[in-house]
Protein backbone atom coordinates (compact mmCIF):
# COMPACT_ATOMS: atom_id res chain seq x y z
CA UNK A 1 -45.36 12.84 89.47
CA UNK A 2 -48.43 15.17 89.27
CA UNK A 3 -49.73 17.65 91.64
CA UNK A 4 -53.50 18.25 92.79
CA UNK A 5 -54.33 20.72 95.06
CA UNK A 6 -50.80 21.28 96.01
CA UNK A 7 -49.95 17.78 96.90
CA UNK A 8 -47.72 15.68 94.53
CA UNK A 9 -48.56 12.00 94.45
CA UNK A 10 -46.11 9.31 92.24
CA UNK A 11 -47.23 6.09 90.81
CA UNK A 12 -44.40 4.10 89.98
CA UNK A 13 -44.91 0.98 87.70
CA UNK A 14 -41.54 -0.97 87.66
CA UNK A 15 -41.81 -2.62 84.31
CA UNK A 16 -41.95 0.71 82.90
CA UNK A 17 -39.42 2.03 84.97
CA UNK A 18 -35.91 3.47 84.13
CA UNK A 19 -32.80 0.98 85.70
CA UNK A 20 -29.58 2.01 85.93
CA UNK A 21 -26.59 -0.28 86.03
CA UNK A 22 -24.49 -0.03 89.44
CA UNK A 23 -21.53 -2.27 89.22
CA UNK A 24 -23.84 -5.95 89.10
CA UNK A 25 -26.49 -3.94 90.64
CA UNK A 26 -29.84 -2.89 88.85
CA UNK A 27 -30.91 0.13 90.60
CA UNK A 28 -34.66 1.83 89.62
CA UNK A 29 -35.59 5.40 90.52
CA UNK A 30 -38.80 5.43 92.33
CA UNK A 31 -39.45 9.06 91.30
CA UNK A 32 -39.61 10.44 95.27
CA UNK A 33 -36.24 12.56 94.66
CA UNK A 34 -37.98 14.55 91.79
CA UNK A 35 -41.47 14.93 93.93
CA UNK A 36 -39.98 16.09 96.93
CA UNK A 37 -37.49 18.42 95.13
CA UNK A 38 -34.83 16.07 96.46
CA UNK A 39 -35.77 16.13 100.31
CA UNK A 40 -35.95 12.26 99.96
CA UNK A 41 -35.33 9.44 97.72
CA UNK A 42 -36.11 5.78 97.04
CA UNK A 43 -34.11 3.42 94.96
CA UNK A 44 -35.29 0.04 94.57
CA UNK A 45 -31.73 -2.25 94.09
CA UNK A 46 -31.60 -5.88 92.39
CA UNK A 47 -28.59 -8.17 92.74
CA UNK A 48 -27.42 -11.57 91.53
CA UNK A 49 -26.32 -14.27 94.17
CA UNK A 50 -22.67 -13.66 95.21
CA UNK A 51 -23.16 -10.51 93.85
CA UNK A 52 -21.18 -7.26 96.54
CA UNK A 53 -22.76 -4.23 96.16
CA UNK A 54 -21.10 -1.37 97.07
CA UNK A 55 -23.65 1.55 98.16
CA UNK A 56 -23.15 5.10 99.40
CA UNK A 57 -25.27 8.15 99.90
CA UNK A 58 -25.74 11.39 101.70
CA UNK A 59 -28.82 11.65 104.05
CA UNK A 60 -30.16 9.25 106.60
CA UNK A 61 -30.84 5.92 105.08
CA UNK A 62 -32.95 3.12 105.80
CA UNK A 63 -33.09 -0.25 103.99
CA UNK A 64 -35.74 -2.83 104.08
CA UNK A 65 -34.77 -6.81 102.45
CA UNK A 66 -37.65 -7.44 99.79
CA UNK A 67 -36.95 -10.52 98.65
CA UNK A 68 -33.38 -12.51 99.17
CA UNK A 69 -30.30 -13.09 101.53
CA UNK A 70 -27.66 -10.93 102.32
CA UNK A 71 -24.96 -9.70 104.69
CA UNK A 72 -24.81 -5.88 104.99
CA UNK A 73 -21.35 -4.69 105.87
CA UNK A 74 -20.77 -1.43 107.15
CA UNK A 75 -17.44 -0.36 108.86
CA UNK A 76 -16.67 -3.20 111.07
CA UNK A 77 -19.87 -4.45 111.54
CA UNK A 78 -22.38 -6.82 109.43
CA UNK A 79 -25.30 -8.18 109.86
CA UNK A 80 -27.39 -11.33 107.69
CA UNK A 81 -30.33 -9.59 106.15
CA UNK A 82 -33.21 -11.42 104.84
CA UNK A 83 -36.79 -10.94 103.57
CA UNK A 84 -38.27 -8.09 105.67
CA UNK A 85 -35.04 -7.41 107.76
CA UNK A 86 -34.22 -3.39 107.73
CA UNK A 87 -30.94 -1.58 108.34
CA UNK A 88 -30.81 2.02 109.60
CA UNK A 89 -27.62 3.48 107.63
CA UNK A 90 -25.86 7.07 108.86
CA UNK A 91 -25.49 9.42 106.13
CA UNK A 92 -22.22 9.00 103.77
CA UNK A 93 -21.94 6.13 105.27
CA UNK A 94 -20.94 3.42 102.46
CA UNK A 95 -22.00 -0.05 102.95
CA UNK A 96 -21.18 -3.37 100.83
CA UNK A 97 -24.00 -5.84 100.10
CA UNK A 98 -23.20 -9.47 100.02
CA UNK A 99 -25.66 -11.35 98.12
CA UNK A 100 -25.98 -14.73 99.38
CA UNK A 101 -28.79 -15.60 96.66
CA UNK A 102 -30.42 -13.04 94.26
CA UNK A 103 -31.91 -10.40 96.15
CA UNK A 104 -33.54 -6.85 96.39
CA UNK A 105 -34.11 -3.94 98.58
CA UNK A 106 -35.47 -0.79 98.74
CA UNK A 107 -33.50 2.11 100.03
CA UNK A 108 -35.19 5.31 101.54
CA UNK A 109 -32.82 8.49 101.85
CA UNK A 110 -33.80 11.33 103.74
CA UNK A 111 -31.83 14.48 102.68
CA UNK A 112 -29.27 16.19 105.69
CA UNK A 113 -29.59 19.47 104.01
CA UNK A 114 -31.93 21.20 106.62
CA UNK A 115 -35.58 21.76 105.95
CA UNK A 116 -36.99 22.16 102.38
């Protein structure tokens, strides 16, 4: 990130990005967590058809479908998720994705530490 003027701004360029395995899941750092001094976060996940992903985190989280089919499990519920579809997620709540083809979402977490 940089800063100008006091503001911090973040280009991210995927193919240069950083991924992290995650079980079957690719998962790439946005670079949000280090500008806001971790008062928010975005993780952009990849999966392979039939692929469950297994996600957790602390903070409110909301996830929008990119590209893909899935069914989003949390607790007893689920719900089919496709391209465009998002999911509002509690915090510490863990959810299991079910990747009906390859697929890919972005996650935004917003930290449920008080104000920063």
């Amino acid at each position: 990130h940089r800063r100008w003027e006091g503001q911090r701004f973040v280009r991210h360029v995927a193919a240069e990005a950083t991924v992290v395995m995650d079980g079957a899941a690719a998962v790439r750092n946005v670079g949000i967590d280090e500008a806001t001094d971790g008062a928010a976060d975005v993780r952009v996940v990849s999966a392979p058809a039939g692929a469950h992903v297994r996600r957790t985190a602390e903070g409110l989280r909301l996830a929008m479908m990119v590209s893909g089919d899935a069914v989003l499990n949390a607790g007893s519920s689920s719900a089919p998720m496709t391209t465009g579809d998002t999911a509002l997620l509690p915090s510490g709540a863990p959810v299991t994705w079910e990747c009906i083809d390859t697929c890919e979402w972005v996650e935004v977490t917003v930290a449920s530490t008080g104000n920063r």
